[in-house]
C-alpha atoms as a PDB file:
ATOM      1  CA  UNK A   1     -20.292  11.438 -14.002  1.00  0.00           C
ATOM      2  CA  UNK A   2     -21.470   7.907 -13.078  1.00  0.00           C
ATOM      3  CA  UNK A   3     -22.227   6.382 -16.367  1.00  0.00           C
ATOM      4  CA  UNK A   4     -21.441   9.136 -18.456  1.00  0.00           C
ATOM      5  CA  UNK A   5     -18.776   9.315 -21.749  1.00  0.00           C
ATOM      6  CA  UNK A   6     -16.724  12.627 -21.925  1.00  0.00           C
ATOM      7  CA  UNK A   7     -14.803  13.506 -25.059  1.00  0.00           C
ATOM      8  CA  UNK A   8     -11.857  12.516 -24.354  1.00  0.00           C
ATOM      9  CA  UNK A   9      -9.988  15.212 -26.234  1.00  0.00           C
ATOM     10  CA  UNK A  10     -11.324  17.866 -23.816  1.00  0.00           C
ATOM     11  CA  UNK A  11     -11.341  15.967 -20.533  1.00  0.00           C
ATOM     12  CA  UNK A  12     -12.056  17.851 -17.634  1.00  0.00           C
ATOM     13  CA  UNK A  13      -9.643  16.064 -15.505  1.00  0.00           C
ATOM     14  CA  UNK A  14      -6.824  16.115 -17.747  1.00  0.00           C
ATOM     15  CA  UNK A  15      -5.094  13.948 -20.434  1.00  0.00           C
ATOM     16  CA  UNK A  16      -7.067   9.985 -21.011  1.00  0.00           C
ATOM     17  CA  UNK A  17      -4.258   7.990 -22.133  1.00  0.00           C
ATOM     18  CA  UNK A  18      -6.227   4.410 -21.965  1.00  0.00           C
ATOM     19  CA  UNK A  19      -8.155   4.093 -25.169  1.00  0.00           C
ATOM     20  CA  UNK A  20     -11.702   3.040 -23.676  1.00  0.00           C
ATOM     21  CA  UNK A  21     -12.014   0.672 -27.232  1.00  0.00           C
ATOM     22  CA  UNK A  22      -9.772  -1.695 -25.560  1.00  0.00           C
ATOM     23  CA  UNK A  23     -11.544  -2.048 -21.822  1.00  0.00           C
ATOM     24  CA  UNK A  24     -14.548  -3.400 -23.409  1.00  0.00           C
ATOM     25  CA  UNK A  25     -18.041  -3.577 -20.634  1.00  0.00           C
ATOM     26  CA  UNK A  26     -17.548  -3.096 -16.879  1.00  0.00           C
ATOM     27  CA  UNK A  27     -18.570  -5.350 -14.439  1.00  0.00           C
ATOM     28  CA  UNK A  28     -19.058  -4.738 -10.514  1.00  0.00           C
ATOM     29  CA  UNK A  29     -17.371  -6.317  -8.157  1.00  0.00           C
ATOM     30  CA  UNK A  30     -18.863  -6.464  -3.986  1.00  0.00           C
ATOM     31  CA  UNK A  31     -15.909  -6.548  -1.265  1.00  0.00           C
ATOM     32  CA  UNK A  32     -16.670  -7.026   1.954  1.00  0.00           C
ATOM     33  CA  UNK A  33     -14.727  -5.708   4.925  1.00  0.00           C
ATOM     34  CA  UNK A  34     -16.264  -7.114   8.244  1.00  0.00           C
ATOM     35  CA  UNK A  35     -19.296  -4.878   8.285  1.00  0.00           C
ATOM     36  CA  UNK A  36     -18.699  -2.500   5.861  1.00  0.00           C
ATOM     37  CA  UNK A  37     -18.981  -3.405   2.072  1.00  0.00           C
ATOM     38  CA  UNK A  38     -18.187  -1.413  -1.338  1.00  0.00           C
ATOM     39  CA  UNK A  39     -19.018  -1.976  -4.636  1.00  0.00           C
ATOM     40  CA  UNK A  40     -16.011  -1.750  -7.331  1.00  0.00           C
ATOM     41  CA  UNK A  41     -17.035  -1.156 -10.890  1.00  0.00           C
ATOM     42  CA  UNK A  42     -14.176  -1.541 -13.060  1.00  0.00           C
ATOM     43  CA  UNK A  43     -13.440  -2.811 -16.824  1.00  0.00           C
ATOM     44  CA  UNK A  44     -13.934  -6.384 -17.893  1.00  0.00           C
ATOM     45  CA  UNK A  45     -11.449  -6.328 -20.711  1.00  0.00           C
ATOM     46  CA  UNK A  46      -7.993  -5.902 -19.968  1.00  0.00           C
ATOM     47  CA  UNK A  47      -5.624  -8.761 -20.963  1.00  0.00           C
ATOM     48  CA  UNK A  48      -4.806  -7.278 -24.260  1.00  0.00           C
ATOM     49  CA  UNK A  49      -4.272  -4.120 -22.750  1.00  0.00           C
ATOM     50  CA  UNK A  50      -0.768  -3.272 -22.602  1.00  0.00           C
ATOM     51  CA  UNK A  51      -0.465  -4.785 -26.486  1.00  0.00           C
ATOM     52  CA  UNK A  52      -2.689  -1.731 -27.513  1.00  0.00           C
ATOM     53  CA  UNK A  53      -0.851   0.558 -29.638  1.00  0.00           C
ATOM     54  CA  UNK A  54      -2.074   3.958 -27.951  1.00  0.00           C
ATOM     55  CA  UNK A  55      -0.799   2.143 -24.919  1.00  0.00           C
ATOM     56  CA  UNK A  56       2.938   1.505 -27.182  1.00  0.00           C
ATOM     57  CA  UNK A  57       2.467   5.413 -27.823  1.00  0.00           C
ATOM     58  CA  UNK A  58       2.156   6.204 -24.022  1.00  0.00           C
ATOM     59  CA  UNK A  59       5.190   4.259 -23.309  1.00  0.00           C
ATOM     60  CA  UNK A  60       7.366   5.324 -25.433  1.00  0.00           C
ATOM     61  CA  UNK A  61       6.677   8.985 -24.615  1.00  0.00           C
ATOM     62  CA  UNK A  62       6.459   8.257 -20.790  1.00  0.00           C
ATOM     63  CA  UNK A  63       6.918   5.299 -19.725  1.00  0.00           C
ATOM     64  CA  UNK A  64       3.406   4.820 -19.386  1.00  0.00           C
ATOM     65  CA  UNK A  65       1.630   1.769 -18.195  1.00  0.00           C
ATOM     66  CA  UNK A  66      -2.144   1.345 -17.314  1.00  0.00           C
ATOM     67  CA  UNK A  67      -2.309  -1.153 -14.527  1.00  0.00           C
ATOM     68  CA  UNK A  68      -5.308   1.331 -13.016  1.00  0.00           C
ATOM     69  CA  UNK A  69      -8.532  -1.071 -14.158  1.00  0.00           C
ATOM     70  CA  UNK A  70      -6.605  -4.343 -12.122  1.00  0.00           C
ATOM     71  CA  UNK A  71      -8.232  -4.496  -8.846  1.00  0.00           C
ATOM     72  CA  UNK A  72      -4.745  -5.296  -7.238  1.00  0.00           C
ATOM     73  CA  UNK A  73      -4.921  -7.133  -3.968  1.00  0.00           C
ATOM     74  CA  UNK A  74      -2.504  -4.467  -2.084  1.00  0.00           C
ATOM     75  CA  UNK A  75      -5.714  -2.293  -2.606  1.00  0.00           C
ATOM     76  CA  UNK A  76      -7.739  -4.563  -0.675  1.00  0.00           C
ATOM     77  CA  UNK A  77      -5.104  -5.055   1.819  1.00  0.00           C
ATOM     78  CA  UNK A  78      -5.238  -1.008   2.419  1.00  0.00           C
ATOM     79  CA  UNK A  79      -9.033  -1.091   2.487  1.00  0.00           C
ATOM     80  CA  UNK A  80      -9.020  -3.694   4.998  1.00  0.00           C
ATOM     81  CA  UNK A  81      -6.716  -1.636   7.087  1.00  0.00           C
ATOM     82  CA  UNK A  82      -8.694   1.299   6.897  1.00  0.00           C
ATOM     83  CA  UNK A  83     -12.031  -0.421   7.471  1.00  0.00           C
ATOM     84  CA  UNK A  84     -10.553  -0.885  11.486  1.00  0.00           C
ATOM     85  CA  UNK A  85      -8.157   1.420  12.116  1.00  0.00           C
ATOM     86  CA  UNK A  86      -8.041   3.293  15.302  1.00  0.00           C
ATOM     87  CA  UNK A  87      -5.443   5.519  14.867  1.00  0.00           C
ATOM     88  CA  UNK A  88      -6.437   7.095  11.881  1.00  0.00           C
ATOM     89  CA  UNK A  89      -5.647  11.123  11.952  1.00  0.00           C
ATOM     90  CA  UNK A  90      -9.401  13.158  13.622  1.00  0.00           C
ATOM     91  CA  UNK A  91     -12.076  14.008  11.322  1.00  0.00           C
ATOM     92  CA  UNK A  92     -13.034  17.180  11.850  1.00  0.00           C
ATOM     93  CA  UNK A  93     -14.781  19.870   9.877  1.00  0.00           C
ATOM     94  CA  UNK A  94     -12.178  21.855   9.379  1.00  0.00           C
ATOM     95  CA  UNK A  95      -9.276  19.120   8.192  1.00  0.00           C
ATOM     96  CA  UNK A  96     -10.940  15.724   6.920  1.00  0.00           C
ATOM     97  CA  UNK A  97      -8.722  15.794   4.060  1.00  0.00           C
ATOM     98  CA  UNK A  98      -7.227  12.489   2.512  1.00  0.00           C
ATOM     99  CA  UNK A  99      -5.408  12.394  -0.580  1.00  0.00           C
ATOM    100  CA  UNK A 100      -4.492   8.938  -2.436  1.00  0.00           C
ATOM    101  CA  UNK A 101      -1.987   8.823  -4.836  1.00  0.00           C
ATOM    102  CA  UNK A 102      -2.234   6.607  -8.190  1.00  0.00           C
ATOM    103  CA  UNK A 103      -5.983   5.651  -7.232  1.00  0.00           C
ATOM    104  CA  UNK A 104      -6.644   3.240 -10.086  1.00  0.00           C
ATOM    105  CA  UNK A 105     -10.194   2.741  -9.151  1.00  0.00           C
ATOM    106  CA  UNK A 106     -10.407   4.299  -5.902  1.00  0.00           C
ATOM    107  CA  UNK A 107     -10.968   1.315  -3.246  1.00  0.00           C
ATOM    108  CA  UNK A 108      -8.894   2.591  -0.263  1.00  0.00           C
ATOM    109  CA  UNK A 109     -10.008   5.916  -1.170  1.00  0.00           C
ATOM    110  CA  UNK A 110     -13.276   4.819  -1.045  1.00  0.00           C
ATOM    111  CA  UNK A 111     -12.789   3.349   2.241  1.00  0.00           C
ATOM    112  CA  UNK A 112     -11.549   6.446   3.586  1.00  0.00           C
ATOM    113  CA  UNK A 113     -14.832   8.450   2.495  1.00  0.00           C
ATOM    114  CA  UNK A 114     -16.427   5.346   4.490  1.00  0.00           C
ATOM    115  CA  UNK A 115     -14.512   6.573   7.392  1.00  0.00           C
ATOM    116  CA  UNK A 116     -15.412  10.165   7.242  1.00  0.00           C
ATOM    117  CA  UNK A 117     -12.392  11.747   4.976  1.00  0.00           C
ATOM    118  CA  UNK A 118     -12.709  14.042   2.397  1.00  0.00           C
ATOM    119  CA  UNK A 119     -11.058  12.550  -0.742  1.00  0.00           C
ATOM    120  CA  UNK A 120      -8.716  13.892  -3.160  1.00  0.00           C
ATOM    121  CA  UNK A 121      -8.201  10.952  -6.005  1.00  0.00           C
ATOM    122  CA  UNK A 122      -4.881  11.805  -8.025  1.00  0.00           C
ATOM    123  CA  UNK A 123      -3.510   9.451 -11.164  1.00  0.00           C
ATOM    124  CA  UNK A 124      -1.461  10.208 -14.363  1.00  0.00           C
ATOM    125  CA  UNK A 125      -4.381   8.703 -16.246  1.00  0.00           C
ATOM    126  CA  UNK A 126      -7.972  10.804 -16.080  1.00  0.00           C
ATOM    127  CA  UNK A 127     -10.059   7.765 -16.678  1.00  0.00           C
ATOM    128  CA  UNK A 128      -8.907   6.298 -13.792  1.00  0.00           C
ATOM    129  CA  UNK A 129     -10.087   9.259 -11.973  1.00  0.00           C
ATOM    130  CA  UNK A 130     -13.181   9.156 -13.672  1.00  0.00           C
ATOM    131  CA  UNK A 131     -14.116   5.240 -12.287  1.00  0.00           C
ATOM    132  CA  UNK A 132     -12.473   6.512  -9.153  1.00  0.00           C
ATOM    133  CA  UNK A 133     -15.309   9.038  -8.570  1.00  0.00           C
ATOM    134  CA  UNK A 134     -18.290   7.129 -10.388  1.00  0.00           C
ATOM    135  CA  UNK A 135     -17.468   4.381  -7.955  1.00  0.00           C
ATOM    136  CA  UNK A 136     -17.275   7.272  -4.877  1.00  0.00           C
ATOM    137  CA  UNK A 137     -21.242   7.795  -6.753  1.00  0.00           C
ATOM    138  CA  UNK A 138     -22.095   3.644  -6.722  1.00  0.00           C
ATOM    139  CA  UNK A 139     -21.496   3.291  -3.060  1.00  0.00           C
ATOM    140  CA  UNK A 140     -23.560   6.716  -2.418  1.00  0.00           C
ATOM    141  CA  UNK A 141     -20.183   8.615  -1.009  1.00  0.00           C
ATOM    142  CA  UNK A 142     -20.077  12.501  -1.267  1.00  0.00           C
ATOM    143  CA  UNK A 143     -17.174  14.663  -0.634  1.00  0.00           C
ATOM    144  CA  UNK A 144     -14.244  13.105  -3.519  1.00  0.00           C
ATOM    145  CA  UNK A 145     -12.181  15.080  -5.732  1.00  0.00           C
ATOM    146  CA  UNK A 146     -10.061  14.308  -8.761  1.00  0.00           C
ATOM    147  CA  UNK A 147      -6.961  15.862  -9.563  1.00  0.00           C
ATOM    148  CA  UNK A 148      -4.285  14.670 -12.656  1.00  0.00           C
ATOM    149  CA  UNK A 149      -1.134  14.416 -10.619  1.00  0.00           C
ATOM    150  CA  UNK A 150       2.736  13.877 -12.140  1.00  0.00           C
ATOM    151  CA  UNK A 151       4.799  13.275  -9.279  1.00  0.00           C
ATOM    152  CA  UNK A 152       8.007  15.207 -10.680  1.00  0.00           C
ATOM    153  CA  UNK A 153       5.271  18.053 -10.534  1.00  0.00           C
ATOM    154  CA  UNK A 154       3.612  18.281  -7.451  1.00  0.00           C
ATOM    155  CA  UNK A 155       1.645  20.880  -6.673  1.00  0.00           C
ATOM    156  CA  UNK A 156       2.666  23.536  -4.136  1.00  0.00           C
ATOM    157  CA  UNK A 157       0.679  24.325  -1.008  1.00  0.00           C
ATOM    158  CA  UNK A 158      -0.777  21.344  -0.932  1.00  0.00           C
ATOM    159  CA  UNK A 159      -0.958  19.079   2.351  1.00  0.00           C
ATOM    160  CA  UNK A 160      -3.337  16.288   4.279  1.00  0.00           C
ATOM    161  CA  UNK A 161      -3.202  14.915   7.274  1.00  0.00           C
ATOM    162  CA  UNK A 162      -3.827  11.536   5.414  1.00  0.00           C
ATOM    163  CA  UNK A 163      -2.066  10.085   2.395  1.00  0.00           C
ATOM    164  CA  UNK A 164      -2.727   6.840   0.627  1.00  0.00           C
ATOM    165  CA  UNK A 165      -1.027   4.814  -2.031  1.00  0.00           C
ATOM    166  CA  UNK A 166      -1.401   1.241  -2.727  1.00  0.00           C
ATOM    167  CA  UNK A 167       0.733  -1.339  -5.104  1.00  0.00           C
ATOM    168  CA  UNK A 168       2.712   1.473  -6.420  1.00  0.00           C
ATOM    169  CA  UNK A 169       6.500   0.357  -5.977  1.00  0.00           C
ATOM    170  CA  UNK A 170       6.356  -2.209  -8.897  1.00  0.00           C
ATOM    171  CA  UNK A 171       9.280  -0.774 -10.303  1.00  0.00           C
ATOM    172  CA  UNK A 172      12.699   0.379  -9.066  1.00  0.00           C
ATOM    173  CA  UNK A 173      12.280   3.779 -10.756  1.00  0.00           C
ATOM    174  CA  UNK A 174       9.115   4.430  -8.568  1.00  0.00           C
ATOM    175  CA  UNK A 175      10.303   4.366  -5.131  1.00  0.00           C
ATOM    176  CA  UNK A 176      12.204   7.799  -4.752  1.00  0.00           C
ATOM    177  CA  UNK A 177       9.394   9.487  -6.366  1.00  0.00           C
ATOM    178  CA  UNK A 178       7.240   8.128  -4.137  1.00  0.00           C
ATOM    179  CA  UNK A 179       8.916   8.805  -1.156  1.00  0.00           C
ATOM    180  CA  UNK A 180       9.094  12.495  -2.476  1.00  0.00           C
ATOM    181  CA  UNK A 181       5.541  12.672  -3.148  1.00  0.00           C
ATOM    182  CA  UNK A 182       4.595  11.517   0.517  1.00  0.00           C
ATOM    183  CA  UNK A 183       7.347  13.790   1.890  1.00  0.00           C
ATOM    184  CA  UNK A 184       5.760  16.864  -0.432  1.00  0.00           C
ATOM    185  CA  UNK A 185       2.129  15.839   0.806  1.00  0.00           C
ATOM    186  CA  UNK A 186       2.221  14.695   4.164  1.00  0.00           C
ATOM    187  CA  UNK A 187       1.130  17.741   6.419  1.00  0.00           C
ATOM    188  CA  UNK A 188       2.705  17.972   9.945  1.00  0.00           C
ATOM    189  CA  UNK A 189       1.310  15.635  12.434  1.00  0.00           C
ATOM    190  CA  UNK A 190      -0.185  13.516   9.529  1.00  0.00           C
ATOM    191  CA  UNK A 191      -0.148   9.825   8.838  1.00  0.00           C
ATOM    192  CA  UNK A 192       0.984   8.460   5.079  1.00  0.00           C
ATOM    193  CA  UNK A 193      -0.312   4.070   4.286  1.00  0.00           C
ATOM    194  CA  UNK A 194       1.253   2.535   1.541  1.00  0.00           C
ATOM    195  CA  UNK A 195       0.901  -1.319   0.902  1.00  0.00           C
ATOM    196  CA  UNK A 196       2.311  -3.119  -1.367  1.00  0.00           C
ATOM    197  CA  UNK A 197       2.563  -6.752  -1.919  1.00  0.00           C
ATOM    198  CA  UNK A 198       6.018  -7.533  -0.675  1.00  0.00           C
ATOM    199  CA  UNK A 199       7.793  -6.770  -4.416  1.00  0.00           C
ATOM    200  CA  UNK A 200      11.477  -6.452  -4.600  1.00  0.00           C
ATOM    201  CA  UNK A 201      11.957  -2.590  -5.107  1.00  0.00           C
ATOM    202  CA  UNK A 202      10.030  -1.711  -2.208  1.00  0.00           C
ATOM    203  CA  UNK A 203      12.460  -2.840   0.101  1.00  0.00           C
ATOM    204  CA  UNK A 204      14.257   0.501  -0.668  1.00  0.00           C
ATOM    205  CA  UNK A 205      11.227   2.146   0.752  1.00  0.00           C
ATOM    206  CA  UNK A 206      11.781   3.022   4.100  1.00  0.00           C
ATOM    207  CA  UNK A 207      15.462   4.255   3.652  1.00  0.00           C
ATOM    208  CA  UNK A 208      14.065   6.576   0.811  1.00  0.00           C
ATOM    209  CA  UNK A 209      11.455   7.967   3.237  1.00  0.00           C
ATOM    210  CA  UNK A 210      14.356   8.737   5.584  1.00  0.00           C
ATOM    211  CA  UNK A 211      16.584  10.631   3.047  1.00  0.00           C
ATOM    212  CA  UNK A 212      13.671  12.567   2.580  1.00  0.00           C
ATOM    213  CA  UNK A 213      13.422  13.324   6.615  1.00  0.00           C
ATOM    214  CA  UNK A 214      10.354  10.883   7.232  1.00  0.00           C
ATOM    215  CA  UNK A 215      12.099   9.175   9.828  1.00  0.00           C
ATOM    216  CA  UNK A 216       8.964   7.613  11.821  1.00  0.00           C
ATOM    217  CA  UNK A 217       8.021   4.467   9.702  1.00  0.00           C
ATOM    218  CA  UNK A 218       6.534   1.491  10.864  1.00  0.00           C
ATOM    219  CA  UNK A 219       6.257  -1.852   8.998  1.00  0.00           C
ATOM    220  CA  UNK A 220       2.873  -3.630   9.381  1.00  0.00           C
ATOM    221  CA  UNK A 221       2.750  -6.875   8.217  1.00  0.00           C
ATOM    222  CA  UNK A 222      -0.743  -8.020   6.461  1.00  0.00           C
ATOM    223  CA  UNK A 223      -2.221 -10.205   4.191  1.00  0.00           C
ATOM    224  CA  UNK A 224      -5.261 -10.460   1.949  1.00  0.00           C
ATOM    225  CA  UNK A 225      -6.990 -14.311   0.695  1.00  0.00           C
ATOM    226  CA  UNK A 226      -8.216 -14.525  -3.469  1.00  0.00           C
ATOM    227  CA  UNK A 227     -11.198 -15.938  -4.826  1.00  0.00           C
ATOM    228  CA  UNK A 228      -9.470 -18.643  -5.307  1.00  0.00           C
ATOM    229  CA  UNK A 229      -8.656 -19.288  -1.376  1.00  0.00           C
ATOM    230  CA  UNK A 230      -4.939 -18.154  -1.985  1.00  0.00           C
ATOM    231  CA  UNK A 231      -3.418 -15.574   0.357  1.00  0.00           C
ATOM    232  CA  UNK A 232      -1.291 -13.107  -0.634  1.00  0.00           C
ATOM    233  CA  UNK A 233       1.247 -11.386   1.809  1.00  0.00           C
ATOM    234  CA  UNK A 234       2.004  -7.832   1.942  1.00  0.00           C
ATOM    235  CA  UNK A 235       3.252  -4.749   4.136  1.00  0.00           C
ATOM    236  CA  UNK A 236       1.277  -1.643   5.048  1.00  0.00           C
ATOM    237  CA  UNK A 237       4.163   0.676   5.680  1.00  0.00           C
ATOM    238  CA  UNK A 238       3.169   3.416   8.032  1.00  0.00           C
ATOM    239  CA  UNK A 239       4.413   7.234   7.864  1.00  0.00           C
ATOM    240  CA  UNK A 240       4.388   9.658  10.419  1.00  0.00           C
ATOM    241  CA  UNK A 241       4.941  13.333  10.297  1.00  0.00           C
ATOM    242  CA  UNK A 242       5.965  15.284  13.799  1.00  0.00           C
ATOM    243  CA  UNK A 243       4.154  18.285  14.539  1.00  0.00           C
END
């Protein structure tokens, strides 16, 4: 798929609602996490993004807003955290399943495949699925999946022992929803990351979790330094399930 253009109107992996006439060339981006490294293609042009009017369209019918081709720093943050980790759930033929909601382009997915998993990359949007697994191809990762994922409609029977979600509390109207999602996903014994960038409406987070009956969450404090030598604070907020 690396490289490729698929007709949009019969998408494999379900409904593109970014036009790709307003992203413009992609450029690659190298991240380095101590000694492991990935390589991020993503879209160059996306400042007049949200003025598009497919992207008015998408709103009005849903609400929808592409903030997928930003690579957001509470991606990095969960990449970082992944890249050392020692108490990640056990690999093992059988169960190295990881799932990451909203994946945008993929990084702490990506990291995750580093670290042996088994990806499943899930988004409202399919051409964020489609970087997400062309950039799985760049950094010569097998073993990801795609899958167009509402979270009002999750799909039943599903579970992983790891799920991963970065930057997506941005809005109060998110936060329940996600907390159902995890809740929905998380198989027994498993481990759910989520980091986000310290915004307001997460703060709702944990108590949301334990209305759903997560009750085991644990707050890890992190941080991830720009380009431009600024460093941005964040929290990794840790989910476990009991057995």
């Amino acid at each position: 798929m690396t490289g490729s253009i698929i007709d949009d109107e019969n998408h494999p992996l379900g409904p593109v609602l970014t036009p790709r006439s307003a992203l413009g060339p992609d450029r690659e981006d190298t991240l380095d996490f101590g000694k492991r490294q990935l390589t991020i293609r993503r879209p160059t042009n996306t400042q007049d993004l949200l003025d598009h009017p497919d992207i008015h369209n998408a709103f009005a019918a849903d609400e929808y807003l592409p903030y997928w081709p930003e690579l957001w720093p509470a991606s990095r943050m969960l990449a970082e955290y992944l890249s050392g980790a020692d108490d990640l759930p056990t690999v093992t033929p059988d169960e190295p399943k990881a799932i990451e909601l909203g994946c945008g382009l993929g990084l702490p997915g990506l990291m995750a495949m580093v670290r042996g998993f088994r990806v499943t990359f899930t988004d409202y949007d399919a051409l964020a699925l489609e970087y997400a697994l062309a950039n799985a191809t760049l950094n010569g990762l097998s073993g990801a999946d795609a899958l167009f994922l509402d979270w009002r409609k999750p799909p039943e029977g599903l579970r992983f022992p790891l799920v991963l979600g970065s930057d997506l509390l941005y809005e109060p109207g998110k936060v329940g929803p996600l907390a159902r999602i995890v809740e929905t996903l998380l198989a027994p014994g498993g481990i759910a990351l989520i980091s986000d960038p310290d915004r307001g409406p997460a703060k709702r987070f944990a108590s949301e979790l334990y209305q759903c009956g997560l009750t085991r969450c644990k707050l890890v404090q992190t941080s991830v330094t720009e380009p431009d030598g600024k460093t941005i604070g964040g929290t990794i907020y840790r989910v476990e399930r009991s057995l």
